[in-house]
PDB file of N, CA and C in Angstrom:
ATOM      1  N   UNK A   1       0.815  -1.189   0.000  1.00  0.00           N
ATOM      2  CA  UNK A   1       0.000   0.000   0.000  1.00  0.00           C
ATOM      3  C   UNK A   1       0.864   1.261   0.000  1.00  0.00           C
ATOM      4  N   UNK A   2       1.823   1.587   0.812  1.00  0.00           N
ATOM      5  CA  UNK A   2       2.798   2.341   1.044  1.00  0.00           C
ATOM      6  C   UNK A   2       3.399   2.837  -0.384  1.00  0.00           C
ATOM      7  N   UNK A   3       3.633   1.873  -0.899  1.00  0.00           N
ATOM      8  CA  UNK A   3       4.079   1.547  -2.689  1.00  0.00           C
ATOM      9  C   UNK A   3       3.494   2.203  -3.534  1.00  0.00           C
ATOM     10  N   UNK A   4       2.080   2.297  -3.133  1.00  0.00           N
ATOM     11  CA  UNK A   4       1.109   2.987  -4.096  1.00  0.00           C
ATOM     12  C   UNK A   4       1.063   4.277  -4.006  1.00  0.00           C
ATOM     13  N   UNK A   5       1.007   4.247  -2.546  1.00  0.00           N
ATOM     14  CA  UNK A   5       1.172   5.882  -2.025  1.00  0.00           C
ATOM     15  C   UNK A   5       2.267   6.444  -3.011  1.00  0.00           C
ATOM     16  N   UNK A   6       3.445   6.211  -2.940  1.00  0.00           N
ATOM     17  CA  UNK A   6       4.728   6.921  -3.326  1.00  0.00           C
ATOM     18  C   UNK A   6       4.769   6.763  -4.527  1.00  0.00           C
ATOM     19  N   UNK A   7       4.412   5.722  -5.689  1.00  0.00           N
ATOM     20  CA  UNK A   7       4.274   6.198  -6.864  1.00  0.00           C
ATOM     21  C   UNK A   7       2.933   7.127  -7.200  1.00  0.00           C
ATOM     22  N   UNK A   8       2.274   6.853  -6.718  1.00  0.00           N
ATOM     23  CA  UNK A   8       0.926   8.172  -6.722  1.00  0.00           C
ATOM     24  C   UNK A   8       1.370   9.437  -6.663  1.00  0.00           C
ATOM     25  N   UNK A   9       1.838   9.799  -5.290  1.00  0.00           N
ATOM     26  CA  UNK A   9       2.674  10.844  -4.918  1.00  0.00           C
ATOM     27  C   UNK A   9       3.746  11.282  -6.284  1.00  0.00           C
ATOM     28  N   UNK A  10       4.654  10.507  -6.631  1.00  0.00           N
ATOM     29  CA  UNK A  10       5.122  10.806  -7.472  1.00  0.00           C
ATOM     30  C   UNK A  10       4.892  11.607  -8.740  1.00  0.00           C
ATOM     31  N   UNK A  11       3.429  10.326  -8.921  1.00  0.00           N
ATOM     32  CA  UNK A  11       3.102  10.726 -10.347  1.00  0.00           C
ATOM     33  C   UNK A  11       2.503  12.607 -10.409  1.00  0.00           C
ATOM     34  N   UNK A  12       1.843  12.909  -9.089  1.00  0.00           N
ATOM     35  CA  UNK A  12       1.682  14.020  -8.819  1.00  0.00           C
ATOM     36  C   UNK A  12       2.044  15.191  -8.583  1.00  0.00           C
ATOM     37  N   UNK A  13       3.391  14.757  -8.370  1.00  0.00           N
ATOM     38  CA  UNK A  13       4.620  15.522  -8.640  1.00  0.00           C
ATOM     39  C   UNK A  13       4.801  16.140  -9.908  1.00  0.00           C
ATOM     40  N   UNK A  14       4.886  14.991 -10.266  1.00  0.00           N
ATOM     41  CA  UNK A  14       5.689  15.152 -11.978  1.00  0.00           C
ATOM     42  C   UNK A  14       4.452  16.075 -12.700  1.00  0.00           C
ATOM     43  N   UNK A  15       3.598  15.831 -12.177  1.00  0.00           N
ATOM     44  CA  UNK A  15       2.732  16.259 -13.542  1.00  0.00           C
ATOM     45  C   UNK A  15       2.231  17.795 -13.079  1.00  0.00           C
ATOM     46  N   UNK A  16       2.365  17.936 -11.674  1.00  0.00           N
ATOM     47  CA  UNK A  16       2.826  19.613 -11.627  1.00  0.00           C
ATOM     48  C   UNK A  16       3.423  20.282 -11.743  1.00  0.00           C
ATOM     49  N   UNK A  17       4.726  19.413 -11.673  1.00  0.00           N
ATOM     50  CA  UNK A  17       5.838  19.947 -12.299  1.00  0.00           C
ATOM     51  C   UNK A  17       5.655  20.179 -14.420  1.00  0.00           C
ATOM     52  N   UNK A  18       5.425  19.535 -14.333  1.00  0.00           N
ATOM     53  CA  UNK A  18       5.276  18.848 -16.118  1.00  0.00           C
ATOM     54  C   UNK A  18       3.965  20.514 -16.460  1.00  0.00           C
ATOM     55  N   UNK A  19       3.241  20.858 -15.657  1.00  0.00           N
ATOM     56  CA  UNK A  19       2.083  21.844 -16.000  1.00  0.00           C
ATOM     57  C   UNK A  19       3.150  23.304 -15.813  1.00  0.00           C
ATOM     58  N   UNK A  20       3.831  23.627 -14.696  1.00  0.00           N
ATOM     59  CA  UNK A  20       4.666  24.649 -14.600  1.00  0.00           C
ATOM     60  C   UNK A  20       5.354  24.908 -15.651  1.00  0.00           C
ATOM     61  N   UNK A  21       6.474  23.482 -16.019  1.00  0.00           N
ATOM     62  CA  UNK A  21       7.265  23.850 -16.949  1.00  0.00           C
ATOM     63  C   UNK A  21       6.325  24.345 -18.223  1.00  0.00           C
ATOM     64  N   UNK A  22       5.102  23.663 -18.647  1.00  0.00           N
ATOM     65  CA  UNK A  22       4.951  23.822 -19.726  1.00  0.00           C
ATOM     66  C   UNK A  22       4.403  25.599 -19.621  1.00  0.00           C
ATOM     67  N   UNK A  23       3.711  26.207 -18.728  1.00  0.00           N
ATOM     68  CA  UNK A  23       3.585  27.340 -18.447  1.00  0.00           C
ATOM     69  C   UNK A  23       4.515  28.625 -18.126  1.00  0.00           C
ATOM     70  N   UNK A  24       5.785  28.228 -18.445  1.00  0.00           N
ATOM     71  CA  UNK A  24       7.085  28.960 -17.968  1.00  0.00           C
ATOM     72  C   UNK A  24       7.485  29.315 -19.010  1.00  0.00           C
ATOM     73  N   UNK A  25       7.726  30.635 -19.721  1.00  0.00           N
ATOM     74  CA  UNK A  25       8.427  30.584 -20.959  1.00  0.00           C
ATOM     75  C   UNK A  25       9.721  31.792 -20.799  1.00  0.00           C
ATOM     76  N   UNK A  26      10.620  31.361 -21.284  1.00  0.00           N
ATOM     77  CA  UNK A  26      12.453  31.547 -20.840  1.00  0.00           C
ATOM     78  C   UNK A  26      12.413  32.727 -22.498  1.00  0.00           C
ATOM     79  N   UNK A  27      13.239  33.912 -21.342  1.00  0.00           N
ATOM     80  CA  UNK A  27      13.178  34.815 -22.566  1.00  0.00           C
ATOM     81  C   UNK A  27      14.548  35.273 -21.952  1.00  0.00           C
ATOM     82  N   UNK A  28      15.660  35.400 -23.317  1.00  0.00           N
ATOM     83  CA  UNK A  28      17.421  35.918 -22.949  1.00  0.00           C
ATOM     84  C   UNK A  28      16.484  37.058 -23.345  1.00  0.00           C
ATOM     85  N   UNK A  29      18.210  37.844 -22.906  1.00  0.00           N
ATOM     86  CA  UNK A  29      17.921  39.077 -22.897  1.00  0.00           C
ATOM     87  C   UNK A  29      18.100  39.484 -24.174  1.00  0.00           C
ATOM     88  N   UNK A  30      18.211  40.771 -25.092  1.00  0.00           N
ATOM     89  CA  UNK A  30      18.672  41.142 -26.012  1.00  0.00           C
ATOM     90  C   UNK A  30      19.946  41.361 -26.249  1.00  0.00           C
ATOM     91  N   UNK A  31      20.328  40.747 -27.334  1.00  0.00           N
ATOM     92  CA  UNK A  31      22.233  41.067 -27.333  1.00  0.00           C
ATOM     93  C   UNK A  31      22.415  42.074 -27.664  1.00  0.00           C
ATOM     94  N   UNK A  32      23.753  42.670 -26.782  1.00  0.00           N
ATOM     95  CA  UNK A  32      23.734  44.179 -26.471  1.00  0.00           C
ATOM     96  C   UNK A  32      25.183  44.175 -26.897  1.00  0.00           C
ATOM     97  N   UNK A  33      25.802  43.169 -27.285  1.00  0.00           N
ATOM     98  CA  UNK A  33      27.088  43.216 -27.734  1.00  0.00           C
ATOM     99  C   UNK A  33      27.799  43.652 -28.679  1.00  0.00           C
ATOM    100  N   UNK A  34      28.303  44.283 -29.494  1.00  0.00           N
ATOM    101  CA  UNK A  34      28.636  44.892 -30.564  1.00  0.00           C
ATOM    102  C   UNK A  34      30.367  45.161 -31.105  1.00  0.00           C
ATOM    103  N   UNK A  35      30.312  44.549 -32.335  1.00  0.00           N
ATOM    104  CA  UNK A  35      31.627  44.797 -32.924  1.00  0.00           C
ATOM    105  C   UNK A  35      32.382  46.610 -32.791  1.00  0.00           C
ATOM    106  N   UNK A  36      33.561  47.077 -32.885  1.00  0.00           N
ATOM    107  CA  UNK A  36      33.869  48.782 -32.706  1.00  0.00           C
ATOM    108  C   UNK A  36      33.489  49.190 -33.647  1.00  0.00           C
ATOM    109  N   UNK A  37      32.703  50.271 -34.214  1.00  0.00           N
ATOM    110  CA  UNK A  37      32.607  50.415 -35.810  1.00  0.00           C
ATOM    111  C   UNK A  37      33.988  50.966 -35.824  1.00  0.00           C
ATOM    112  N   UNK A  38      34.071  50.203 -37.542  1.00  0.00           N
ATOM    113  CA  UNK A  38      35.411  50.539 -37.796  1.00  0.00           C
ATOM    114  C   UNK A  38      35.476  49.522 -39.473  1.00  0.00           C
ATOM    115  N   UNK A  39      36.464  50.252 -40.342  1.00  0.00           N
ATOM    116  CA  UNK A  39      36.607  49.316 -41.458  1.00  0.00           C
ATOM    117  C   UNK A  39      36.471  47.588 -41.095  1.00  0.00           C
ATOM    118  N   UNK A  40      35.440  47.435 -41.913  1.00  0.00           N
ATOM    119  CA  UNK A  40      35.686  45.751 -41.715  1.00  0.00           C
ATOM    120  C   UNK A  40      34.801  45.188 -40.963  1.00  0.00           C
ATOM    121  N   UNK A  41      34.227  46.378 -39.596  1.00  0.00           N
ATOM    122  CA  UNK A  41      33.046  45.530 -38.827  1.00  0.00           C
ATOM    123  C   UNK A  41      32.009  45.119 -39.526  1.00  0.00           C
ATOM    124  N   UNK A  42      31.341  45.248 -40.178  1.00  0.00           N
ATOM    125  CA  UNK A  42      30.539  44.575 -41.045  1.00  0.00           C
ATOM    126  C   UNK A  42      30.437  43.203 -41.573  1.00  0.00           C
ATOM    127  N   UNK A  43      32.313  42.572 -41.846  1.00  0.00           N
ATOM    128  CA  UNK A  43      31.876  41.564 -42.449  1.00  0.00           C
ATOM    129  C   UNK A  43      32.784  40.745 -41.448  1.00  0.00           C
ATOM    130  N   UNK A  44      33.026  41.347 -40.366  1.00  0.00           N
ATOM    131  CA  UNK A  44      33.106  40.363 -39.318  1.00  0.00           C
ATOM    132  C   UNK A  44      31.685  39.982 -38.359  1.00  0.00           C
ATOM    133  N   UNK A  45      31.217  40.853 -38.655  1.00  0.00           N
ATOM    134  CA  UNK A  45      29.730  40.646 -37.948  1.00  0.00           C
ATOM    135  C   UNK A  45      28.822  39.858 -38.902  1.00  0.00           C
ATOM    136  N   UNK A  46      29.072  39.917 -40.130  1.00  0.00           N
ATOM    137  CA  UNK A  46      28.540  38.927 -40.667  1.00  0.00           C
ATOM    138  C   UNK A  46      29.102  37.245 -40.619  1.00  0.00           C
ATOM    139  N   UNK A  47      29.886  37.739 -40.558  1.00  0.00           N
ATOM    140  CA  UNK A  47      30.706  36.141 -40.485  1.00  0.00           C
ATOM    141  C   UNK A  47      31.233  35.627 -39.076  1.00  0.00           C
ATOM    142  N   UNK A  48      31.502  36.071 -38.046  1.00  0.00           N
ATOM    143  CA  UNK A  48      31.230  36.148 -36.654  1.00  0.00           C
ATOM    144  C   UNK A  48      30.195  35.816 -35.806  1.00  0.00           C
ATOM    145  N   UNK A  49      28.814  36.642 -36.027  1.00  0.00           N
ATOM    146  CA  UNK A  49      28.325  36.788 -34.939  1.00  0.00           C
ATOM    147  C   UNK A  49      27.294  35.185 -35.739  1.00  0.00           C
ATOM    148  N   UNK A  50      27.024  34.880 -37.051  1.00  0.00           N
ATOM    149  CA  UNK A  50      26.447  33.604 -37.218  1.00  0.00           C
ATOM    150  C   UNK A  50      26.863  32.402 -36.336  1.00  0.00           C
ATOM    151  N   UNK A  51      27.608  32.428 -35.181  1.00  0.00           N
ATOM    152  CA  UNK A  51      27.816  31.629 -34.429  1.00  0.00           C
ATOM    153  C   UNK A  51      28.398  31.729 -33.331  1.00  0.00           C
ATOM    154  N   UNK A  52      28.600  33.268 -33.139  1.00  0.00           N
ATOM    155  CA  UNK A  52      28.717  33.282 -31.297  1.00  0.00           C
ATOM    156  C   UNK A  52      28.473  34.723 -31.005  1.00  0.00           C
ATOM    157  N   UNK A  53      28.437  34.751 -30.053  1.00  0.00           N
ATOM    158  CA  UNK A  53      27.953  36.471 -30.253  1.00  0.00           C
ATOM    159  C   UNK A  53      29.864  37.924 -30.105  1.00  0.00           C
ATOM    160  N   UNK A  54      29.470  38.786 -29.979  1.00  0.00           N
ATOM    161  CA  UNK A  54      30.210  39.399 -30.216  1.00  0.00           C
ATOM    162  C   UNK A  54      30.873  39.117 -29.030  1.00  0.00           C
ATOM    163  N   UNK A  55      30.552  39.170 -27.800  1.00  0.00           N
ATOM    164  CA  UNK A  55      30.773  39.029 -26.594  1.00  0.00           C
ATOM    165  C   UNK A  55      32.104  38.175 -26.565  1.00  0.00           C
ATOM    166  N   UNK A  56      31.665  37.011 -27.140  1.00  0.00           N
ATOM    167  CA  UNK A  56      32.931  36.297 -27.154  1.00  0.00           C
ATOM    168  C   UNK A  56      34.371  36.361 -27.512  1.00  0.00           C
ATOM    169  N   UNK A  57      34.135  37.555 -28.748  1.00  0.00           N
ATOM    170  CA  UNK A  57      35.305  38.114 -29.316  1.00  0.00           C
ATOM    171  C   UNK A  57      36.207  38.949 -28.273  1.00  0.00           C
ATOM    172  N   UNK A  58      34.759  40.173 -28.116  1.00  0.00           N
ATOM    173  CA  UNK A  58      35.754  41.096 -26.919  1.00  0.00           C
ATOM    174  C   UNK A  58      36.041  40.578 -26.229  1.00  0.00           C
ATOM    175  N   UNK A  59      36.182  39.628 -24.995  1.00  0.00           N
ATOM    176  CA  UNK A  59      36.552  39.381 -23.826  1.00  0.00           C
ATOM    177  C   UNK A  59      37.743  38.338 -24.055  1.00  0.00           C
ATOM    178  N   UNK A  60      37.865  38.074 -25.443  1.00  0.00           N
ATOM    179  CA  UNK A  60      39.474  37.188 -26.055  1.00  0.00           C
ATOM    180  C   UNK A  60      40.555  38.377 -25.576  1.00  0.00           C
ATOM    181  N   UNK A  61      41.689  37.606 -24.796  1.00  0.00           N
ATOM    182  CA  UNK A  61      42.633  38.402 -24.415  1.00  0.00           C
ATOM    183  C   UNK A  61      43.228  39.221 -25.979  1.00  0.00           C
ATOM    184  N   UNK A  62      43.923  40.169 -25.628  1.00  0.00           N
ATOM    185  CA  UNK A  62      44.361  40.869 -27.067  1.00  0.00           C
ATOM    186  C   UNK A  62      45.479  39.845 -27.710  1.00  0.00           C
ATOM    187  N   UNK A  63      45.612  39.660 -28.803  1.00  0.00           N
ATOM    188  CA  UNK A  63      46.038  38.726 -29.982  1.00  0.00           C
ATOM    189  C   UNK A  63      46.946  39.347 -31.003  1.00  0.00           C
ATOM    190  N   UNK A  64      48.090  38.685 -31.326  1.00  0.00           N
ATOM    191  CA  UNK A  64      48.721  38.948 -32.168  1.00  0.00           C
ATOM    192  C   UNK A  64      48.011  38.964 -33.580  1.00  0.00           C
ATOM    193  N   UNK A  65      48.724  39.975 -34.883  1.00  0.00           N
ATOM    194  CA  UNK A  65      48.052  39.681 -35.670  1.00  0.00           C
ATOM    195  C   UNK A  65      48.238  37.666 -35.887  1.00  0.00           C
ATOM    196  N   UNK A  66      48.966  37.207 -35.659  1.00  0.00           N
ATOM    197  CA  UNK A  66      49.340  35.481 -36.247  1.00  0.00           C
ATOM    198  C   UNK A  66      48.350  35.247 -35.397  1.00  0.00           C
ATOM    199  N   UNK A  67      48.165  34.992 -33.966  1.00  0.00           N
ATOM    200  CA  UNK A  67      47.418  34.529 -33.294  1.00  0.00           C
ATOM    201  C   UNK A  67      45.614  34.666 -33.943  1.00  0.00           C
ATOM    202  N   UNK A  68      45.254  36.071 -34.460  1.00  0.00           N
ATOM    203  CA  UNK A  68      43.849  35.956 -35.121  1.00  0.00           C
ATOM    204  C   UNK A  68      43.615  34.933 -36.154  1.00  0.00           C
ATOM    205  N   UNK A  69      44.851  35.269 -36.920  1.00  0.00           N
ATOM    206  CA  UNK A  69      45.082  34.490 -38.165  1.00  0.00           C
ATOM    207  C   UNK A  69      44.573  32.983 -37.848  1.00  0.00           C
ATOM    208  N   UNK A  70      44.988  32.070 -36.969  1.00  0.00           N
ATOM    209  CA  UNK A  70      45.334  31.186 -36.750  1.00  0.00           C
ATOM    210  C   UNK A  70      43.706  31.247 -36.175  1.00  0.00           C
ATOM    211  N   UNK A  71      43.272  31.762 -35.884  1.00  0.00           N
ATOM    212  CA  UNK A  71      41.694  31.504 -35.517  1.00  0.00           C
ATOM    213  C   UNK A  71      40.562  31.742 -36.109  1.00  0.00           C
ATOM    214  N   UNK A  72      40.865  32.571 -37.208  1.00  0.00           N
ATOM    215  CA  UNK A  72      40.224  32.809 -38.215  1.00  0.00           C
ATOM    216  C   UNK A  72      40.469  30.977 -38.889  1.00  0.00           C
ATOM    217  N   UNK A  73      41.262  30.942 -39.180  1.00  0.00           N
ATOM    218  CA  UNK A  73      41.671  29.735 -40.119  1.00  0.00           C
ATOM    219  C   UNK A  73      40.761  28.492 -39.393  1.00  0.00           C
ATOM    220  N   UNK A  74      41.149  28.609 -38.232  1.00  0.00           N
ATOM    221  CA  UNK A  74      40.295  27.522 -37.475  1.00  0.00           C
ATOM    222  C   UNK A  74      39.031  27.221 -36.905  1.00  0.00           C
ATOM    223  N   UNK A  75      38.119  28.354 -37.444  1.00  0.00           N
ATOM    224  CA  UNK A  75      36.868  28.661 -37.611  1.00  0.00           C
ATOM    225  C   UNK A  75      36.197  27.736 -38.513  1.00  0.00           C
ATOM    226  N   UNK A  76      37.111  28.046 -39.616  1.00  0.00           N
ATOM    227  CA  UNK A  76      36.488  27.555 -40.734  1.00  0.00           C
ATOM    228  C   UNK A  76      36.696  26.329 -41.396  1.00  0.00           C
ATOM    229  N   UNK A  77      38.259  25.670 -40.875  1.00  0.00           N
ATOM    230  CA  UNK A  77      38.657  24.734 -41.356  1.00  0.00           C
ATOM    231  C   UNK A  77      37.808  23.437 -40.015  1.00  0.00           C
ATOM    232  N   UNK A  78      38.214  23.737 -38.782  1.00  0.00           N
ATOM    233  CA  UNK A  78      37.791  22.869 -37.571  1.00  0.00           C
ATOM    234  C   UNK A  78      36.090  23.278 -37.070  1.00  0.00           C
ATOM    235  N   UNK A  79      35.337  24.187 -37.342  1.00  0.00           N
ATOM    236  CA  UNK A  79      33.988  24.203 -37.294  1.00  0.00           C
ATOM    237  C   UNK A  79      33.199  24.599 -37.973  1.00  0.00           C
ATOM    238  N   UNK A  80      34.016  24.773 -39.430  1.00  0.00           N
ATOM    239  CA  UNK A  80      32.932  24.666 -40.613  1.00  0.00           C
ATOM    240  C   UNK A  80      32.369  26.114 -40.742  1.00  0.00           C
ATOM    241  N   UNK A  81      32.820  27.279 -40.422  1.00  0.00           N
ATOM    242  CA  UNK A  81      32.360  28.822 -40.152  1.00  0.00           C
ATOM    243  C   UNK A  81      32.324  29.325 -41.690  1.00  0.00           C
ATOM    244  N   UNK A  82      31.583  29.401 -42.070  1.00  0.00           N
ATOM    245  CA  UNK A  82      31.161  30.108 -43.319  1.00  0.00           C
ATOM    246  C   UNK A  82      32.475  31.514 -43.574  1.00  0.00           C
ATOM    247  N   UNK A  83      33.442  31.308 -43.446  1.00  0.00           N
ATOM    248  CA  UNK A  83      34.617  32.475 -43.881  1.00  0.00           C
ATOM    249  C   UNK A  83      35.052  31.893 -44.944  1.00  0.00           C
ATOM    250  N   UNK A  84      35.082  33.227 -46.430  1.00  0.00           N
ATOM    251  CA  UNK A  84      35.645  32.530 -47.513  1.00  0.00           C
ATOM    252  C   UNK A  84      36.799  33.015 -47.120  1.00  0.00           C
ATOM    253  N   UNK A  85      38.075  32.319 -47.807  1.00  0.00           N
ATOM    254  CA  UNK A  85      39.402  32.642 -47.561  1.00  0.00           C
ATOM    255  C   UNK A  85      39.861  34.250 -48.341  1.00  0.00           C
ATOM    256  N   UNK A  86      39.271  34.145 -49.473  1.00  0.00           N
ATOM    257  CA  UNK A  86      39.369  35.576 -49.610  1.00  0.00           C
ATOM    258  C   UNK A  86      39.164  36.643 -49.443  1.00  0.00           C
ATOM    259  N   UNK A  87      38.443  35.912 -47.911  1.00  0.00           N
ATOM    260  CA  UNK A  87      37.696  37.502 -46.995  1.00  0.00           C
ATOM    261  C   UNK A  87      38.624  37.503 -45.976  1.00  0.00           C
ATOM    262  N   UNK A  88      39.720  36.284 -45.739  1.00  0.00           N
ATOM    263  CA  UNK A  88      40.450  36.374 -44.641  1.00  0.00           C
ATOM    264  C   UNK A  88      41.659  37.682 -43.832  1.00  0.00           C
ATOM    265  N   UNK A  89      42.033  38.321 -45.273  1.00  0.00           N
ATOM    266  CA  UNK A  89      42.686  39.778 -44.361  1.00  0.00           C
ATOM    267  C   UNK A  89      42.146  40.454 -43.820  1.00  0.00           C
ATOM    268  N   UNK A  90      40.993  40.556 -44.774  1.00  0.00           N
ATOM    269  CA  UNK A  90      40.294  41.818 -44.162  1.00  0.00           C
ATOM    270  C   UNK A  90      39.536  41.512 -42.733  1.00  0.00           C
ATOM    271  N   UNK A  91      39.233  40.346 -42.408  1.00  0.00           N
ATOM    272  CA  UNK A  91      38.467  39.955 -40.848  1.00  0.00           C
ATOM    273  C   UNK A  91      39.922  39.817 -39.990  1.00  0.00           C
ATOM    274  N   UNK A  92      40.943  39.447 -40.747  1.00  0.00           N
ATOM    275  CA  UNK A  92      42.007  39.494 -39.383  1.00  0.00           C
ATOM    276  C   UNK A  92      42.381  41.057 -39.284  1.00  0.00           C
ATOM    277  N   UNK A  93      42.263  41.585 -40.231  1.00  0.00           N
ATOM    278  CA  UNK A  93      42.929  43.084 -40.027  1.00  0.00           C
ATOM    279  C   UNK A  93      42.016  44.049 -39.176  1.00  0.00           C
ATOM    280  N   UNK A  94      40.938  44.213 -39.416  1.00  0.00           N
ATOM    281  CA  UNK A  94      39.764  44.159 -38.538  1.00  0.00           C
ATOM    282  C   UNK A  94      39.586  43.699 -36.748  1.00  0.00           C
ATOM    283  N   UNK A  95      39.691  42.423 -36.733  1.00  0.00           N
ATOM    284  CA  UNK A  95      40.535  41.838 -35.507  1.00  0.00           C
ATOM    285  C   UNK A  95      41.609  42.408 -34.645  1.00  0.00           C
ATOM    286  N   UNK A  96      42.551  42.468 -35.287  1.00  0.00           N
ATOM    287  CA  UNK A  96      44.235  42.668 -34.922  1.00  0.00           C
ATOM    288  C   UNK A  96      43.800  44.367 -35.250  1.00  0.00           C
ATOM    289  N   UNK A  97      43.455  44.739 -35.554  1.00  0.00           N
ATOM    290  CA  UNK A  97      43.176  46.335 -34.996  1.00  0.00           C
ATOM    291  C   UNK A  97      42.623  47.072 -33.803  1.00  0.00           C
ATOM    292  N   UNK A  98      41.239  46.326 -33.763  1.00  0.00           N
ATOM    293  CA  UNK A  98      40.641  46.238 -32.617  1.00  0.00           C
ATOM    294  C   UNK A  98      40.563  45.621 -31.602  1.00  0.00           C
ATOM    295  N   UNK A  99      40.705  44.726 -31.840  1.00  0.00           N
ATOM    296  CA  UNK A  99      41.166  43.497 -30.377  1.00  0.00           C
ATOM    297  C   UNK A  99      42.505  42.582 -30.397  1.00  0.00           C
ATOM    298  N   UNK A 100      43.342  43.426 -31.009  1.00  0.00           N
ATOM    299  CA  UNK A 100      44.349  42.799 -31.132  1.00  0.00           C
ATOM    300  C   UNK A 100      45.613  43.767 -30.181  1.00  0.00           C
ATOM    301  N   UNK A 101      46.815  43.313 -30.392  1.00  0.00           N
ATOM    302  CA  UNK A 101      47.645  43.652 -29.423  1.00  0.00           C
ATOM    303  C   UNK A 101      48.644  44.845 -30.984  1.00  0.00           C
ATOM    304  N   UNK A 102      48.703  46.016 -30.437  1.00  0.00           N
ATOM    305  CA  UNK A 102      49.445  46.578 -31.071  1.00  0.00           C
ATOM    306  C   UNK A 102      51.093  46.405 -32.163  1.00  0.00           C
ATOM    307  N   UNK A 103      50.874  46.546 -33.002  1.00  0.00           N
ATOM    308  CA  UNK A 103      52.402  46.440 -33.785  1.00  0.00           C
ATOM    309  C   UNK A 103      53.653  46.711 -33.198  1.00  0.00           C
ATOM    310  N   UNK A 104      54.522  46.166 -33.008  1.00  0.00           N
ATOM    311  CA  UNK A 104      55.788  46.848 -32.551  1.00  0.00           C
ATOM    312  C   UNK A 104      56.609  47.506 -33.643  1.00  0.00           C
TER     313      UNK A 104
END
């Protein structure tokens, strides 16, 4: 009897739970993140933000120009990132300007 109780109980659980969740609806916030304007933001934001937001960029420690390079490349070669290669200076130069570590 006890047995019955606690899967009963259970099932009563779940299915208030199961009514909440379905009544709960999850809203992010608006992305507030944004490339610097500057030559080039454009088609790093096109080709960028299709898979992470900007956020992620800025908060990358500052980068050599090789170091962008090398992540640009690996965007596209290791996760398939829609960058044609002949857009590749101009998104690292772009990069390595703005979030990159100065020329010596």
């Amino acid at each position: 009897m006890s047995y019955l109780r606690l899967i009963v109980g259970a099932f009563a659980c779940f299915a208030t739970l199961s009514a909440m969740a379905a009544e709960t609806e999850w809203k992010l916030p608006p992305e507030t993140a944004k490339f610097k304007p500057a030559p080039g933001s454009e088609l790093a934001s096109s080709s960028c933000l299709l898979c992470h937001s900007a956020d992620y960029i800025i908060i990358q420690p500052r980068l050599k120009r090789e170091a962008w390079q090398a992540i640009v490349v690996k965007m596209r070669e290791k996760f398939a990132a829609p960058l044609p290669k002949d857009k590749d200076d101009a998104i690292i130069d772009y990069l390595t300007a703005n979030y990159g570590l100065p020329a010596k």
